[in-house]
PDB file of N, CA and C in Angstrom:
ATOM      1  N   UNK A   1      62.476 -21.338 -37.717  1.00  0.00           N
ATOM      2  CA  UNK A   1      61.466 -20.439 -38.255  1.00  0.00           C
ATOM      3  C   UNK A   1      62.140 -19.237 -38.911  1.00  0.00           C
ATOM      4  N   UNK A   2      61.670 -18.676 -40.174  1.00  0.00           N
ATOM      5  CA  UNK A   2      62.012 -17.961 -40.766  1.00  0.00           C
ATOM      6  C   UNK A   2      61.565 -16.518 -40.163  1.00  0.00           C
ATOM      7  N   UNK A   3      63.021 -15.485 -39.799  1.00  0.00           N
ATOM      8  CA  UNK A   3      62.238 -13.702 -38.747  1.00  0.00           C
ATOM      9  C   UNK A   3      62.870 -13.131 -39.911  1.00  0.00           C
ATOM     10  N   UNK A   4      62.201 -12.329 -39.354  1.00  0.00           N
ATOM     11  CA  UNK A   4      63.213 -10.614 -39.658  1.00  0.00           C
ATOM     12  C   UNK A   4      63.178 -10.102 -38.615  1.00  0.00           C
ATOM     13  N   UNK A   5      64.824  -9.837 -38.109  1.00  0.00           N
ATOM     14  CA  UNK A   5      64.941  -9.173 -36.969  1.00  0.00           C
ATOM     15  C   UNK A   5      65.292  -7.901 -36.846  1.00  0.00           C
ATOM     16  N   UNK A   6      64.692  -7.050 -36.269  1.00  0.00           N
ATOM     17  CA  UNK A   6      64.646  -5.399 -36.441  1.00  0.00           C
ATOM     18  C   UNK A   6      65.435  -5.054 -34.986  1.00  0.00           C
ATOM     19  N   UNK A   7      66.864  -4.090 -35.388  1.00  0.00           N
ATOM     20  CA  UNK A   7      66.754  -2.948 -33.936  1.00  0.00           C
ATOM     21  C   UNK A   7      67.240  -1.859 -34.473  1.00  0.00           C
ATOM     22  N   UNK A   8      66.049  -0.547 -34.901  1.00  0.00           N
ATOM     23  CA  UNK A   8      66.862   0.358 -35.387  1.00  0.00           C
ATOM     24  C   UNK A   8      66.095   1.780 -35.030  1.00  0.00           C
ATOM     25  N   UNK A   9      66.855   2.509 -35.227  1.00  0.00           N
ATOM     26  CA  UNK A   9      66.935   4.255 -34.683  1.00  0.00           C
ATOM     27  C   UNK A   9      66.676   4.801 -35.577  1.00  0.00           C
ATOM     28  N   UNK A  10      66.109   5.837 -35.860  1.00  0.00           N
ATOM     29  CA  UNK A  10      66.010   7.066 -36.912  1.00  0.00           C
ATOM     30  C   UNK A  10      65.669   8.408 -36.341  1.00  0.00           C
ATOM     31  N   UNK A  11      66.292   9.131 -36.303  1.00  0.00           N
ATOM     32  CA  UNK A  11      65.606  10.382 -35.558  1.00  0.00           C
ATOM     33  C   UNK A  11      65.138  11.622 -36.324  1.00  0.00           C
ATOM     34  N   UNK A  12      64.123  11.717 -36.403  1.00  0.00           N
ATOM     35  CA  UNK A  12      63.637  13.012 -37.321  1.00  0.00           C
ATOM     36  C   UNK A  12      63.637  14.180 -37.045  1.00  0.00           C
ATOM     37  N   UNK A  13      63.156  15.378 -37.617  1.00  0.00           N
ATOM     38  CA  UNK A  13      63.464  16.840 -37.488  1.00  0.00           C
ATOM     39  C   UNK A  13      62.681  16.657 -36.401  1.00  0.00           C
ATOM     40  N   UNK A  14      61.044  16.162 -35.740  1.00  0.00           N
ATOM     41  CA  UNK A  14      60.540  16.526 -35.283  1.00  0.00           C
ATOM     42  C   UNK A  14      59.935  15.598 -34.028  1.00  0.00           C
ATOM     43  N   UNK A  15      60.772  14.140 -34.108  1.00  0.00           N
ATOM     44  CA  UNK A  15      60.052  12.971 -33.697  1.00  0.00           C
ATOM     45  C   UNK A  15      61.713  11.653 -33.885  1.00  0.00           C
ATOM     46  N   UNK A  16      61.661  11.125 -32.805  1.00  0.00           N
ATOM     47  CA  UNK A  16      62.335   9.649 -33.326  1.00  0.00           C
ATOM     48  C   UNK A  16      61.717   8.834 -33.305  1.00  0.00           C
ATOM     49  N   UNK A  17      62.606   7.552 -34.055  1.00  0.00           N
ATOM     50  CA  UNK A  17      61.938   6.109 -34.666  1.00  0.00           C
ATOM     51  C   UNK A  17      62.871   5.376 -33.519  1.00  0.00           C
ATOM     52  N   UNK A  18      62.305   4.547 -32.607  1.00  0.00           N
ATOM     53  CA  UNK A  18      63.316   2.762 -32.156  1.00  0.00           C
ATOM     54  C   UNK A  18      62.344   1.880 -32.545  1.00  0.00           C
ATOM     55  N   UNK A  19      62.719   0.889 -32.723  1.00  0.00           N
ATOM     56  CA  UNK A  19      61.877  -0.423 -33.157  1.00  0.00           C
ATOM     57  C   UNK A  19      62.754  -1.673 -32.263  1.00  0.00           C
ATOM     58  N   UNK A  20      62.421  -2.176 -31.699  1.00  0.00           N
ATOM     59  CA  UNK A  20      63.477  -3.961 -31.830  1.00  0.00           C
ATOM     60  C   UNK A  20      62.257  -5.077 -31.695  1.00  0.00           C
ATOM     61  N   UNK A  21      62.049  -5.769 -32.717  1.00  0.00           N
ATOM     62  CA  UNK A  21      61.169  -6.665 -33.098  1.00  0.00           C
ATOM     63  C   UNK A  21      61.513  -7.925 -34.043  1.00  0.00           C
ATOM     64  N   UNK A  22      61.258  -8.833 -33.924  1.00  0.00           N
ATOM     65  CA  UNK A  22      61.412 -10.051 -34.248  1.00  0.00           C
ATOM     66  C   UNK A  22      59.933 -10.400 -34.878  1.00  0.00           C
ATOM     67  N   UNK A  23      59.785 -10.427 -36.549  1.00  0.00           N
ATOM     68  CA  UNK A  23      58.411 -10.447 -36.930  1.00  0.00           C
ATOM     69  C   UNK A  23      59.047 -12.391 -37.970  1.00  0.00           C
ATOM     70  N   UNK A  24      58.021 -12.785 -38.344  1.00  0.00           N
ATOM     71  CA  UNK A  24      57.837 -13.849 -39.050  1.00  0.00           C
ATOM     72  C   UNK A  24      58.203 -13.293 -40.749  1.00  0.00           C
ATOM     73  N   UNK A  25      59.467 -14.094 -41.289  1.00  0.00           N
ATOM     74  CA  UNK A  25      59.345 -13.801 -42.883  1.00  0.00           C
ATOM     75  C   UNK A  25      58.752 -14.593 -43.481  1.00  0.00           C
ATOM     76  N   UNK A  26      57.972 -15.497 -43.103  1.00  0.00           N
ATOM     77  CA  UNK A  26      56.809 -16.169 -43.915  1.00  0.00           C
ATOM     78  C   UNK A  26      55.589 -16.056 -43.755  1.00  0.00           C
ATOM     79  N   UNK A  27      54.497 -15.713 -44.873  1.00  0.00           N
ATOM     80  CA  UNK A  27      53.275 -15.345 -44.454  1.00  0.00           C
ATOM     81  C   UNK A  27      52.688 -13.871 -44.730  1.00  0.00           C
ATOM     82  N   UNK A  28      51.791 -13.994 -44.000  1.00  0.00           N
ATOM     83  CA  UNK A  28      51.107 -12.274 -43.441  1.00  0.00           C
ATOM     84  C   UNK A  28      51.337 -11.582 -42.702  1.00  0.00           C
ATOM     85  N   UNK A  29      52.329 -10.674 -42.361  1.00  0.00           N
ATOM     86  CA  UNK A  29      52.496  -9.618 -40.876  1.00  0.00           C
ATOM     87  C   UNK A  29      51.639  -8.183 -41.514  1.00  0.00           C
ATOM     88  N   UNK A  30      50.794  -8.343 -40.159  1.00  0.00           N
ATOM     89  CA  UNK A  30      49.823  -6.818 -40.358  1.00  0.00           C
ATOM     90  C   UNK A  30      50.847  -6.198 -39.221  1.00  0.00           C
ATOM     91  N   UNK A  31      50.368  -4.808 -39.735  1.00  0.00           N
ATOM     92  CA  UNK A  31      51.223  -3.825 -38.998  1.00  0.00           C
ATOM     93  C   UNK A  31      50.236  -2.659 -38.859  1.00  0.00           C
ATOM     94  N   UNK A  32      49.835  -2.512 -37.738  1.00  0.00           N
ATOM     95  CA  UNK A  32      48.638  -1.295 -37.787  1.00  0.00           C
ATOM     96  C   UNK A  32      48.745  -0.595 -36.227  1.00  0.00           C
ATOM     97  N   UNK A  33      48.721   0.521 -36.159  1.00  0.00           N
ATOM     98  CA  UNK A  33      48.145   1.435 -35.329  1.00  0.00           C
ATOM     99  C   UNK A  33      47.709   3.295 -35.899  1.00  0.00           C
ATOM    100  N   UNK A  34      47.621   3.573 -34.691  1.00  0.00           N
ATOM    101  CA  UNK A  34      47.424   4.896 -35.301  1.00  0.00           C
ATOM    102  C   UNK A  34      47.880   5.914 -36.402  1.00  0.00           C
ATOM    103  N   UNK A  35      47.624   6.867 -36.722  1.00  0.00           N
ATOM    104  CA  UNK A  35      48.346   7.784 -37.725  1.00  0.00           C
ATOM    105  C   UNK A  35      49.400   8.089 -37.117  1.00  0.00           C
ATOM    106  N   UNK A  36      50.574   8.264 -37.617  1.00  0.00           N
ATOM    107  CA  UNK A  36      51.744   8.879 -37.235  1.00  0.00           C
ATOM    108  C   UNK A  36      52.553   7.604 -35.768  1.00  0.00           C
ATOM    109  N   UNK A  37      51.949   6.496 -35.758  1.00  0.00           N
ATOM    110  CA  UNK A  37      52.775   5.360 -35.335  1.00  0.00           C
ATOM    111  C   UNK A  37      53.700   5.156 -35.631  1.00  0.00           C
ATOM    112  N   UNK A  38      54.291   5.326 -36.759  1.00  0.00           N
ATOM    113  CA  UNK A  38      55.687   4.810 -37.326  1.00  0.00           C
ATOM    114  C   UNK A  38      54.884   3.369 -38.478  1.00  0.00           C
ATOM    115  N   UNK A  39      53.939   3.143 -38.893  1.00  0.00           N
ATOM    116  CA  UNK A  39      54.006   1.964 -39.673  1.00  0.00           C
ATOM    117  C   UNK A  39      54.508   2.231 -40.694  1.00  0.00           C
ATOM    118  N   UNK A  40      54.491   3.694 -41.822  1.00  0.00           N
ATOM    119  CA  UNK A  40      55.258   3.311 -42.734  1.00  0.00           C
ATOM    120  C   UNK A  40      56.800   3.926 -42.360  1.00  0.00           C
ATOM    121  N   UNK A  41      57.553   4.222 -41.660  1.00  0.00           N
ATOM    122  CA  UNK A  41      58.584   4.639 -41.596  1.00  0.00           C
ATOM    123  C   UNK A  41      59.201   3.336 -41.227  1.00  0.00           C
ATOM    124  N   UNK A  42      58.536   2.157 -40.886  1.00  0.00           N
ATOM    125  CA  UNK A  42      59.218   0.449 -40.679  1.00  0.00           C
ATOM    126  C   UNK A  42      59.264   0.157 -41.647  1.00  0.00           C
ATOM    127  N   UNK A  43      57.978   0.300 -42.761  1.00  0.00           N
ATOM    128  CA  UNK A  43      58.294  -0.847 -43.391  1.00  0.00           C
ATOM    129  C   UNK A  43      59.430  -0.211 -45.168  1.00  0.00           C
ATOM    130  N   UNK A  44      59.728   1.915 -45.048  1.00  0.00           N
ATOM    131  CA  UNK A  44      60.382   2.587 -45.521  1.00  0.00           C
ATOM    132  C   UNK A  44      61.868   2.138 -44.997  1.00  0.00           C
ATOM    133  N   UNK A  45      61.829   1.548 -43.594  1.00  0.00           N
ATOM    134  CA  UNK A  45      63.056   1.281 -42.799  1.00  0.00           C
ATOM    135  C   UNK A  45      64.054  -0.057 -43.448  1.00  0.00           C
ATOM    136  N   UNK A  46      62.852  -0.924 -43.788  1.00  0.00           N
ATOM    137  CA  UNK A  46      63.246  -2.318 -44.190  1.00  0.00           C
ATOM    138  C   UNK A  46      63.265  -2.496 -45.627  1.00  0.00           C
ATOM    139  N   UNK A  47      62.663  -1.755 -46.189  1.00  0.00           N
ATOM    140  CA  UNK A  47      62.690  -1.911 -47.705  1.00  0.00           C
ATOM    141  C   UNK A  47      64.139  -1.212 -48.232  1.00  0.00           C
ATOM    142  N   UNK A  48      64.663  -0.035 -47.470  1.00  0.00           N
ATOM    143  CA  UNK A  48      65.601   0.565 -47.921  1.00  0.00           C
ATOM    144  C   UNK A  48      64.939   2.086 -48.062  1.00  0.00           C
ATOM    145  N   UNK A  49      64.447   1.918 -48.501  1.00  0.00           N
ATOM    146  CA  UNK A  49      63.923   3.641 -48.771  1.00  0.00           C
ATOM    147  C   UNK A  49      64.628   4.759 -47.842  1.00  0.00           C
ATOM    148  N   UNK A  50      64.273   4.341 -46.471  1.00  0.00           N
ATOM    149  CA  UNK A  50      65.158   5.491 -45.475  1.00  0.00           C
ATOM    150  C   UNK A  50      66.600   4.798 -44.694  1.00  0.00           C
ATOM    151  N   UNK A  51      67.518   5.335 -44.897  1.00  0.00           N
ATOM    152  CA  UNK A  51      68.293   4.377 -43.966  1.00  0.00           C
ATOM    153  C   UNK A  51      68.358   4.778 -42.123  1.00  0.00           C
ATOM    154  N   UNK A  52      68.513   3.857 -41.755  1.00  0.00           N
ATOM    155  CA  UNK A  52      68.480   3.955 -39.831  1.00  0.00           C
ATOM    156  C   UNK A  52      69.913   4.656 -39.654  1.00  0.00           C
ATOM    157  N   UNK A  53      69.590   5.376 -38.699  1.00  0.00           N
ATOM    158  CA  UNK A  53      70.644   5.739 -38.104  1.00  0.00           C
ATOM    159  C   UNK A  53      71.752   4.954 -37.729  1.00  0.00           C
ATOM    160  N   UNK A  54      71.201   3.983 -37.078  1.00  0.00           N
ATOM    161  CA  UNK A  54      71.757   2.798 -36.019  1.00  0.00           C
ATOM    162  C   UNK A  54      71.188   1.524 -35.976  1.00  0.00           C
ATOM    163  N   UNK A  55      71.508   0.650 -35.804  1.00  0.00           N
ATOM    164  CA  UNK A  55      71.043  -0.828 -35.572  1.00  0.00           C
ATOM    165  C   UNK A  55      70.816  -1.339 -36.882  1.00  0.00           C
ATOM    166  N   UNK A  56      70.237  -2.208 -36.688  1.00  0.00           N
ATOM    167  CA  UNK A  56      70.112  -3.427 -38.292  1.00  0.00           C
ATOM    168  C   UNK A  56      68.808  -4.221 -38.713  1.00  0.00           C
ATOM    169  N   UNK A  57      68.947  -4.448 -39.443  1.00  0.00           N
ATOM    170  CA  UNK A  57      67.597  -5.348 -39.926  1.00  0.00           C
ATOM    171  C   UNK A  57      68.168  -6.391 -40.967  1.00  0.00           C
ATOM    172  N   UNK A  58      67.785  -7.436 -40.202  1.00  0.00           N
ATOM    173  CA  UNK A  58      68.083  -9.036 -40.856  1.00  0.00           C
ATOM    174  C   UNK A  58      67.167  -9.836 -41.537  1.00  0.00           C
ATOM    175  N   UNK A  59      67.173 -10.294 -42.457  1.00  0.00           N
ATOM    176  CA  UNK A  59      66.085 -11.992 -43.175  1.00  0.00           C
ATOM    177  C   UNK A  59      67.401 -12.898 -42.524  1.00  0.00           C
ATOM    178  N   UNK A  60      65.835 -14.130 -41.703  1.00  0.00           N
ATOM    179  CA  UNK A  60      67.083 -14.877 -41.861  1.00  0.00           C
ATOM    180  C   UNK A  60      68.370 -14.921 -41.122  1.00  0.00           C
ATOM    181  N   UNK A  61      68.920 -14.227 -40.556  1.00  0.00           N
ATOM    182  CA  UNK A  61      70.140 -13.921 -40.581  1.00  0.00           C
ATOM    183  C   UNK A  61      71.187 -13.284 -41.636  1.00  0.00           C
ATOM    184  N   UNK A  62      70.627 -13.056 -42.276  1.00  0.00           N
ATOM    185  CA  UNK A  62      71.138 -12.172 -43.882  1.00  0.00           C
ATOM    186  C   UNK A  62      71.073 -10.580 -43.653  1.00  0.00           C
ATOM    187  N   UNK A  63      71.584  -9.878 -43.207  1.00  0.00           N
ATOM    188  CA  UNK A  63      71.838  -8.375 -42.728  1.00  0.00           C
ATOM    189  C   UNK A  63      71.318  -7.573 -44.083  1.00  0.00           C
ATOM    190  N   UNK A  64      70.700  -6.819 -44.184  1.00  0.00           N
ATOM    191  CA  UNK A  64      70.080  -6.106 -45.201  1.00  0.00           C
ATOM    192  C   UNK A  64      70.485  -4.475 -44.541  1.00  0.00           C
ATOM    193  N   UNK A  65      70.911  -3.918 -43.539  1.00  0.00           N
ATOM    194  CA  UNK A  65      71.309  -2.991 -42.705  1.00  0.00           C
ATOM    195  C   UNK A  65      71.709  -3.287 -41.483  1.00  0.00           C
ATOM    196  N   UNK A  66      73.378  -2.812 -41.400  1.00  0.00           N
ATOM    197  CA  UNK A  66      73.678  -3.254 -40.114  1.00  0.00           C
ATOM    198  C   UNK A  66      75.160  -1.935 -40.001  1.00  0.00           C
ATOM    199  N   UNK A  67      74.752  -1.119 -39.203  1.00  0.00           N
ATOM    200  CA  UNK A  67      75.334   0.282 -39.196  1.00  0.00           C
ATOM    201  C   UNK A  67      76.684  -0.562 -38.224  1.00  0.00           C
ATOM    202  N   UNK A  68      76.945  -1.039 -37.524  1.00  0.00           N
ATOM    203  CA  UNK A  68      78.566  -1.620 -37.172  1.00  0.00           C
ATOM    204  C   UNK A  68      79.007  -2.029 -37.867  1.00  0.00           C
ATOM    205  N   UNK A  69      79.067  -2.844 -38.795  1.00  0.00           N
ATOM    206  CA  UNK A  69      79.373  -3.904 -39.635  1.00  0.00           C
ATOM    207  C   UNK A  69      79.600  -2.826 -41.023  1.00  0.00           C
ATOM    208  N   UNK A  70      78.785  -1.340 -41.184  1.00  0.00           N
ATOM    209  CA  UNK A  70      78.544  -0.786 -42.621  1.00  0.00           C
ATOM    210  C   UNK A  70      77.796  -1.457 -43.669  1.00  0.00           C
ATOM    211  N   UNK A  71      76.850  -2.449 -43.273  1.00  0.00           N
ATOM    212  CA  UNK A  71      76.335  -3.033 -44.445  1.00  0.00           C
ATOM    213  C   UNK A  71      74.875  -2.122 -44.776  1.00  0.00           C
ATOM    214  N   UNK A  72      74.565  -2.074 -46.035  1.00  0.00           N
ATOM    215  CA  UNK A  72      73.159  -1.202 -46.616  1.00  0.00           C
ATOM    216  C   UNK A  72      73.173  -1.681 -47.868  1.00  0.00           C
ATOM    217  N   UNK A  73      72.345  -2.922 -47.918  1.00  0.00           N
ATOM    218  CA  UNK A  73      71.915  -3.806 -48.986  1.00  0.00           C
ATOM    219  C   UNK A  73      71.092  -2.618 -49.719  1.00  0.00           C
ATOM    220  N   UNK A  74      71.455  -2.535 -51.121  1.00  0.00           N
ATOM    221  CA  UNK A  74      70.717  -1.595 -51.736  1.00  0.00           C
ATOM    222  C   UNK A  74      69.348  -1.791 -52.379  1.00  0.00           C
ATOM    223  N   UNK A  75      68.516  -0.967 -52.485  1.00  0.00           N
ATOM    224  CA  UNK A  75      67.167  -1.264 -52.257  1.00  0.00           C
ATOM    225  C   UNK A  75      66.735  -2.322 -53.604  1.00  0.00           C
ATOM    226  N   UNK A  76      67.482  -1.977 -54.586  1.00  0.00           N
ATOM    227  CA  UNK A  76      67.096  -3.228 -55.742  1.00  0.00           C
ATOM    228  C   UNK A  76      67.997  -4.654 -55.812  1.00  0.00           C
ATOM    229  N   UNK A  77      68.542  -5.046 -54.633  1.00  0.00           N
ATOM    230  CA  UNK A  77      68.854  -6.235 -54.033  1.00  0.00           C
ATOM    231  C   UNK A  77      68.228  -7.188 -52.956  1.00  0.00           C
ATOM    232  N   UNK A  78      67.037  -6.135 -52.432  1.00  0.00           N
ATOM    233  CA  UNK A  78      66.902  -6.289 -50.813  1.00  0.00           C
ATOM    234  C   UNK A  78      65.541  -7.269 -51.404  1.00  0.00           C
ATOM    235  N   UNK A  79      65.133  -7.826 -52.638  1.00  0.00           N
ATOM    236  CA  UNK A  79      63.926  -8.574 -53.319  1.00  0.00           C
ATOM    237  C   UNK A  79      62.469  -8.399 -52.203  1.00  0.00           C
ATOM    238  N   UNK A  80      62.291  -6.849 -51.900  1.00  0.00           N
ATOM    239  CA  UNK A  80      61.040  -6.984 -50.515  1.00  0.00           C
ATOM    240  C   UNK A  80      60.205  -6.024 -51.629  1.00  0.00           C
ATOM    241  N   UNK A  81      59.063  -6.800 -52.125  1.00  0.00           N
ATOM    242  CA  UNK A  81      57.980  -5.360 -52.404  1.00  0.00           C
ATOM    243  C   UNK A  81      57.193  -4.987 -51.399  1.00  0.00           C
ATOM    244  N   UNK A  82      56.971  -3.684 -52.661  1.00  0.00           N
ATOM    245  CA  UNK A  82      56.132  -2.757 -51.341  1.00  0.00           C
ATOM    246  C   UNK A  82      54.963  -1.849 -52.029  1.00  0.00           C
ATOM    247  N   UNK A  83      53.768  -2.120 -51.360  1.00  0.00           N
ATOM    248  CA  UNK A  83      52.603  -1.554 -52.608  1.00  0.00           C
ATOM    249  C   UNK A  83      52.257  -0.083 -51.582  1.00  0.00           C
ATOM    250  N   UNK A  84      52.289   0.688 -52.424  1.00  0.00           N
ATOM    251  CA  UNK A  84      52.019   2.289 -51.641  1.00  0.00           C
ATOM    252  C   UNK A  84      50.537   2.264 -51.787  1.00  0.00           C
ATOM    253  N   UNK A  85      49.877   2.621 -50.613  1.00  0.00           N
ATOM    254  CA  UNK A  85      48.991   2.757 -50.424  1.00  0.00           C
ATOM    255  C   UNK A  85      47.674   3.751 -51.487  1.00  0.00           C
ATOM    256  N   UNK A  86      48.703   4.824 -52.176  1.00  0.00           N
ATOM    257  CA  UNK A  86      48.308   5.537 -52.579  1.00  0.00           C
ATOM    258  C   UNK A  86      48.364   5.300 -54.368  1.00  0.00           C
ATOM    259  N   UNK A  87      47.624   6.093 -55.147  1.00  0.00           N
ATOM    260  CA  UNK A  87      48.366   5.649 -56.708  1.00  0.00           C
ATOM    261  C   UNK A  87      49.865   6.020 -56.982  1.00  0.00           C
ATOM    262  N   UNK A  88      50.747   5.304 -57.593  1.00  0.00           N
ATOM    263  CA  UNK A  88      51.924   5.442 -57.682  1.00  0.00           C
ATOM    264  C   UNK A  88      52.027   4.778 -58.971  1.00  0.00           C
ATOM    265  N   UNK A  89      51.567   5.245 -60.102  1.00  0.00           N
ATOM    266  CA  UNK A  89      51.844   4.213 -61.405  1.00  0.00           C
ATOM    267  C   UNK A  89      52.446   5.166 -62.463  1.00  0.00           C
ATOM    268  N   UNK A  90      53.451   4.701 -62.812  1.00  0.00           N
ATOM    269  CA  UNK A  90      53.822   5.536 -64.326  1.00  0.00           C
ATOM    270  C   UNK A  90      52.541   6.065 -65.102  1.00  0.00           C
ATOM    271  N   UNK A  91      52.580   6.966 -65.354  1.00  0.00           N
ATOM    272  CA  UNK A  91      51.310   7.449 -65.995  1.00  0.00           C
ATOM    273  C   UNK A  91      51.368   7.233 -67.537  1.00  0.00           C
ATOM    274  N   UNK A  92      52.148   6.857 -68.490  1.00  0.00           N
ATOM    275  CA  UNK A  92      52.671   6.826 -69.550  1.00  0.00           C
ATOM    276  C   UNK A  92      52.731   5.393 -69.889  1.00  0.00           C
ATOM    277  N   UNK A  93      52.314   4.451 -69.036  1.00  0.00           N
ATOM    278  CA  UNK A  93      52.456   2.696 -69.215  1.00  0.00           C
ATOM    279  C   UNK A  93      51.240   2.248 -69.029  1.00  0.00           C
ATOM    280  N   UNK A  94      50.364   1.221 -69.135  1.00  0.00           N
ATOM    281  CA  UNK A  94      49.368   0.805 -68.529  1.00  0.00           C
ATOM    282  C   UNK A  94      49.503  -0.150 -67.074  1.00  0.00           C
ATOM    283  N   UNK A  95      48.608  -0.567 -67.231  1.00  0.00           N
ATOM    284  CA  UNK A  95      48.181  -1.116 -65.890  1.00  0.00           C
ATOM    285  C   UNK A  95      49.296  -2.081 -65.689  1.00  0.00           C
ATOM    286  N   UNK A  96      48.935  -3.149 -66.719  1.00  0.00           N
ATOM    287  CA  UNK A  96      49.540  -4.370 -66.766  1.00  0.00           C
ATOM    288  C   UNK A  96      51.272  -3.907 -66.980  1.00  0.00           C
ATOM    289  N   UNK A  97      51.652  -3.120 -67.371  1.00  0.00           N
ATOM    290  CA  UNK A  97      53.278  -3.091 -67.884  1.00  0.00           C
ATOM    291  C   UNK A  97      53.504  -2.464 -66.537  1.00  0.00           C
ATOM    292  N   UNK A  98      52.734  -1.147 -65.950  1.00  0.00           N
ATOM    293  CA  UNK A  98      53.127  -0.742 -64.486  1.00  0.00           C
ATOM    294  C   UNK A  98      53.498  -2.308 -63.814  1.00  0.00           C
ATOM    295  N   UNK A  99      52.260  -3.500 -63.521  1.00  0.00           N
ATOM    296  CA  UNK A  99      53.103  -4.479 -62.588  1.00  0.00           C
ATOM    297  C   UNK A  99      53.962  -5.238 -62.661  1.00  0.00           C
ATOM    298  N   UNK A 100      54.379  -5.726 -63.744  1.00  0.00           N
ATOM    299  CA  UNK A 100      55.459  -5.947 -64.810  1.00  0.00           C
ATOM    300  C   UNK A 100      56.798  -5.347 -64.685  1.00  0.00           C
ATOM    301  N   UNK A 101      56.925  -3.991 -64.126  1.00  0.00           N
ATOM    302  CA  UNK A 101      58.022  -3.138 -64.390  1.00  0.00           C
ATOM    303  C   UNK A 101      59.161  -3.666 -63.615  1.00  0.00           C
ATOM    304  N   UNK A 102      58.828  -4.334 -62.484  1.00  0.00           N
ATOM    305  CA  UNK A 102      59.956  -4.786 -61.801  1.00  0.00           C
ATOM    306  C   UNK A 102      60.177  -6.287 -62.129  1.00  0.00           C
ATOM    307  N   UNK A 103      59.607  -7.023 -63.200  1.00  0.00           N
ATOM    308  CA  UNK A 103      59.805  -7.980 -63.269  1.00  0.00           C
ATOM    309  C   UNK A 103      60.915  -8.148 -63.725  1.00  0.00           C
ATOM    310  N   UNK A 104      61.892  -9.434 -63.537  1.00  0.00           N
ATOM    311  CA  UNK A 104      62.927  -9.906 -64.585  1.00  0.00           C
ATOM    312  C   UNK A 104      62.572 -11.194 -65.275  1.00  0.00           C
ATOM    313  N   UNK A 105      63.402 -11.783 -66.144  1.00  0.00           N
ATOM    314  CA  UNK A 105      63.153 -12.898 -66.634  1.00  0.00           C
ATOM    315  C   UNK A 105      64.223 -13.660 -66.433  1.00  0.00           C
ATOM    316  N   UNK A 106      64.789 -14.524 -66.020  1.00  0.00           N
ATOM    317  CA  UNK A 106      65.513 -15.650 -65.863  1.00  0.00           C
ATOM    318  C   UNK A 106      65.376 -16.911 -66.946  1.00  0.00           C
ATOM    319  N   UNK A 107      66.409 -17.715 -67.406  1.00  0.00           N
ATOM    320  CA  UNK A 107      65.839 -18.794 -68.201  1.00  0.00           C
ATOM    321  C   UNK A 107      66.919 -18.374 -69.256  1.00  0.00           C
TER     322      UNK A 107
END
């Protein structure tokens, strides 16, 4: 079965992050609790956006962050989107070229 395996630390000015979880990389994973749970600081954790202090996060077995080892797959390698909840669109592009923007073409 295809995971992503999570064990990682972050400690903030005001609050720390641990996680160690073993979620499914195929499919739908919901991720929900309260405000200020940590849901987006996981999924900021795994995309790259913030790096962990400590521990790692794997596809697969494919290390995407792994603070012993020094690995930090950089965020336009790590192929994970991520839709912000909020508007986040170039304001200067339309709709269609905003979803487009990360596309490549191969061939």
């Amino acid at each position: 079965m295809s995971t992503i395996s999570i064990d990682v630390k972050k400690q903030f000015e005001s609050h720390s992050f641990h996680l160690k979880a073993s979620l499914p990389a195929k499919g739908i994973t919901a991720i929900f609790g309260r405000s200020g749970a940590g849901k987006t600081t996981l999924i900021n954790l795994v995309s790259g956006l913030v790096e962990p202090d400590a521990g790692y996060i794997a596809i697969n077995n494919k290390p995407l962050f792994d603070s012993e080892q020094s690995i930090n797959v950089p965020i336009e390698k790590r192929k994970i989107g991520y839709v912000f909840q909020d508007a986040r669109l170039f304001p200067h592009m339309t709709v269609e070229q905003n979803l487009c923007y990360g596309v490549t073409k191969k061939g």
